[in-house]
N, C-alpha and C. Protein backbone atom coordinates (compact mmCIF):
# COMPACT_ATOMS: atom_id res chain seq x y z
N UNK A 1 -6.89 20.42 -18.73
CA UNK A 1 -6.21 19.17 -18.47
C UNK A 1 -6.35 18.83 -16.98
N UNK A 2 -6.49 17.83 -16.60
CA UNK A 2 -7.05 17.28 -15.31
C UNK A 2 -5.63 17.45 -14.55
N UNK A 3 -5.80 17.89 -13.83
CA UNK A 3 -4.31 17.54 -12.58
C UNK A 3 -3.66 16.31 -12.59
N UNK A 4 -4.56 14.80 -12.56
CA UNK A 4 -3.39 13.64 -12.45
C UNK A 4 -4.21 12.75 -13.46
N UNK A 5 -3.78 12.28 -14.20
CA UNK A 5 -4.02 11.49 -15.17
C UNK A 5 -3.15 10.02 -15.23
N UNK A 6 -4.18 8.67 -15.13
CA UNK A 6 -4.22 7.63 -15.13
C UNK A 6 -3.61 6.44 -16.31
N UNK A 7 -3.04 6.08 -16.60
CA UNK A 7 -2.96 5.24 -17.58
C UNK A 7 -2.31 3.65 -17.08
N UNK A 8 -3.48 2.61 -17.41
CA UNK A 8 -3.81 1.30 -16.72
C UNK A 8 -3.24 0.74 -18.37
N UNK A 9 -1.73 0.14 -18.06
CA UNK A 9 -1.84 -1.29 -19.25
C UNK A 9 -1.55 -2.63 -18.01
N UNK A 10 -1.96 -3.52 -18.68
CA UNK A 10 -1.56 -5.14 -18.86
C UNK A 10 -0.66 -5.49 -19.59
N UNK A 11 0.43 -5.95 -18.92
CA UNK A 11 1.51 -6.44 -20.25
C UNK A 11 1.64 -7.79 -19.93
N UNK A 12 0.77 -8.34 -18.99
CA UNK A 12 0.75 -9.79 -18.85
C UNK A 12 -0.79 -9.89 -17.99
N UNK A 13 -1.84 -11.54 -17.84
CA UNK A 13 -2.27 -11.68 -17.47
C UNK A 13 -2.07 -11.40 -15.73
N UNK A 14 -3.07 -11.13 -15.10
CA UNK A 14 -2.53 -10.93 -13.64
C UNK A 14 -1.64 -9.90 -13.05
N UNK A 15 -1.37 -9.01 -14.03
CA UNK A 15 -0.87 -7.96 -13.90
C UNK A 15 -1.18 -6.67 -13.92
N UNK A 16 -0.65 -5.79 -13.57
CA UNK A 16 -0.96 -4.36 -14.24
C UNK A 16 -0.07 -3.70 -13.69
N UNK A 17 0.32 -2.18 -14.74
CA UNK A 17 0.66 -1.19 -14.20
C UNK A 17 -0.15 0.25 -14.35
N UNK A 18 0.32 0.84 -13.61
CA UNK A 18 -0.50 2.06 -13.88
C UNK A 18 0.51 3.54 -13.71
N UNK A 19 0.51 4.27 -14.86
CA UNK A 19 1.26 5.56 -15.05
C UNK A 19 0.51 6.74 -15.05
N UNK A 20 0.93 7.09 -13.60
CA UNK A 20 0.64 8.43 -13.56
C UNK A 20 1.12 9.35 -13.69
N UNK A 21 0.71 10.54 -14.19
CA UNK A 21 1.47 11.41 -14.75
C UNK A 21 0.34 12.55 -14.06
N UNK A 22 1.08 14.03 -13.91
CA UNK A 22 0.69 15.22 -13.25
C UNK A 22 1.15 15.51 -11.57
N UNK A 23 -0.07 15.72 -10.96
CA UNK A 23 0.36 16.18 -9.61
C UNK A 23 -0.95 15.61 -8.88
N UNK A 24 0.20 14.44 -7.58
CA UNK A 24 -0.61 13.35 -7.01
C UNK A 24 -0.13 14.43 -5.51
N UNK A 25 -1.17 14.67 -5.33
CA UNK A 25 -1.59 15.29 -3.77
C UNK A 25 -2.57 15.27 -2.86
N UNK A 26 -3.05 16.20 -2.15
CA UNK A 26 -4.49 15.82 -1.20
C UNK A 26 -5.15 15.92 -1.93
N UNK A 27 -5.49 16.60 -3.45
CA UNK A 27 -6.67 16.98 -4.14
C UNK A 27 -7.03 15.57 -5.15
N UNK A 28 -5.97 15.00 -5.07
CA UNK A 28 -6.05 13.92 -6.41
C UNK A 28 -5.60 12.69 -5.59
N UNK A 29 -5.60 12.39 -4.39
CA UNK A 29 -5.38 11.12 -3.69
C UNK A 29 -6.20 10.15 -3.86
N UNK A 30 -7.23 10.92 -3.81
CA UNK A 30 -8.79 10.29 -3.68
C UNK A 30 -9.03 9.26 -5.18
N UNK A 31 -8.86 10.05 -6.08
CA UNK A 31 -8.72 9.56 -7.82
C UNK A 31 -7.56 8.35 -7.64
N UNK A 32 -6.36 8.68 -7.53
CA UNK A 32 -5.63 7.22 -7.48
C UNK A 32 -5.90 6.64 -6.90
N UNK A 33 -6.30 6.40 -5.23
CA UNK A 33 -6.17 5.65 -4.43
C UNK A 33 -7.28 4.76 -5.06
N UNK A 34 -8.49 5.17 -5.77
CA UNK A 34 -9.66 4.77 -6.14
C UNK A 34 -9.38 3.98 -7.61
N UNK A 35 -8.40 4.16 -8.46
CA UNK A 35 -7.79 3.45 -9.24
C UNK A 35 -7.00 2.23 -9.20
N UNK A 36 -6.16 2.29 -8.29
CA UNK A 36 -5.35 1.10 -7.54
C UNK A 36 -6.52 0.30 -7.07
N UNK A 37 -7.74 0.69 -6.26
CA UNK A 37 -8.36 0.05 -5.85
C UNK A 37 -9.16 -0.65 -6.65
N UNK A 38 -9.75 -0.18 -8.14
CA UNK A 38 -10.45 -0.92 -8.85
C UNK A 38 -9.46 -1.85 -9.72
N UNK A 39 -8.64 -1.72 -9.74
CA UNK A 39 -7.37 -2.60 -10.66
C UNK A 39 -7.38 -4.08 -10.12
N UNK A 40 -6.53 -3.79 -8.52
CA UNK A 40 -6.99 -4.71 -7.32
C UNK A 40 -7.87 -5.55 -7.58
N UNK A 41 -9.06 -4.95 -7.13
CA UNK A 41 -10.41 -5.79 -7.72
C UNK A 41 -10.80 -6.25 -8.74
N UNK A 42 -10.12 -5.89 -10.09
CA UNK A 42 -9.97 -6.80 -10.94
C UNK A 42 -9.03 -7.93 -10.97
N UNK A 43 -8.36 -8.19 -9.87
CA UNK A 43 -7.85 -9.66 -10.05
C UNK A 43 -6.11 -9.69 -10.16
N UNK A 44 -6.28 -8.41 -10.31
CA UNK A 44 -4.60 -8.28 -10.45
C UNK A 44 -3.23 -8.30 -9.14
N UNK A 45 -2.79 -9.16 -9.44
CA UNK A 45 -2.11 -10.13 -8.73
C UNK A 45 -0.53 -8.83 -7.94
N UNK A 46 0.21 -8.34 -9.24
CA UNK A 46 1.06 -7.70 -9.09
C UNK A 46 0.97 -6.25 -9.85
N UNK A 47 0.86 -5.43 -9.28
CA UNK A 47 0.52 -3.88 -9.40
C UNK A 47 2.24 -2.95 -9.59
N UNK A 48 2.51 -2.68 -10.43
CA UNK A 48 3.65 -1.72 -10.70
C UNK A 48 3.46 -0.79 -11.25
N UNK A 49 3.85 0.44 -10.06
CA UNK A 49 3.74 2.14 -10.13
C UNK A 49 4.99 2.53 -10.81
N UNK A 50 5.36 2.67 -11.64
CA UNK A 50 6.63 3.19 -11.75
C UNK A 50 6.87 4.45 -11.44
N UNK A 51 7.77 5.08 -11.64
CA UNK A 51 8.08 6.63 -10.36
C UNK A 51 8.85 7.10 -11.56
């Protein structure tokens, strides 16, 4: 099982959230930060991490 694992929904146009689940540290920064970033670039307006 991968250390941090991603999960990208849309529950509205222009939106997204993304749930991560595992352990977000120096080893796996790189993987989210790189996720947020392609989300972004798809157009998405308002981004919610929930915690």
């Amino acid at each position: 099982m991968p250390l941090l694992q991603v999960e990208s929904l849309i529950p509205e146009p222009g939106a997204a959230r993304l749930v991560m689940t595992g352990e977000l540290d120096y080893t796996t920064a790189r993987d989210a930060s790189a996720e947020v970033a392609r989300t972004l670039a798809a157009g998405v307006d308002v981004l919610d991490l929930p915690g």
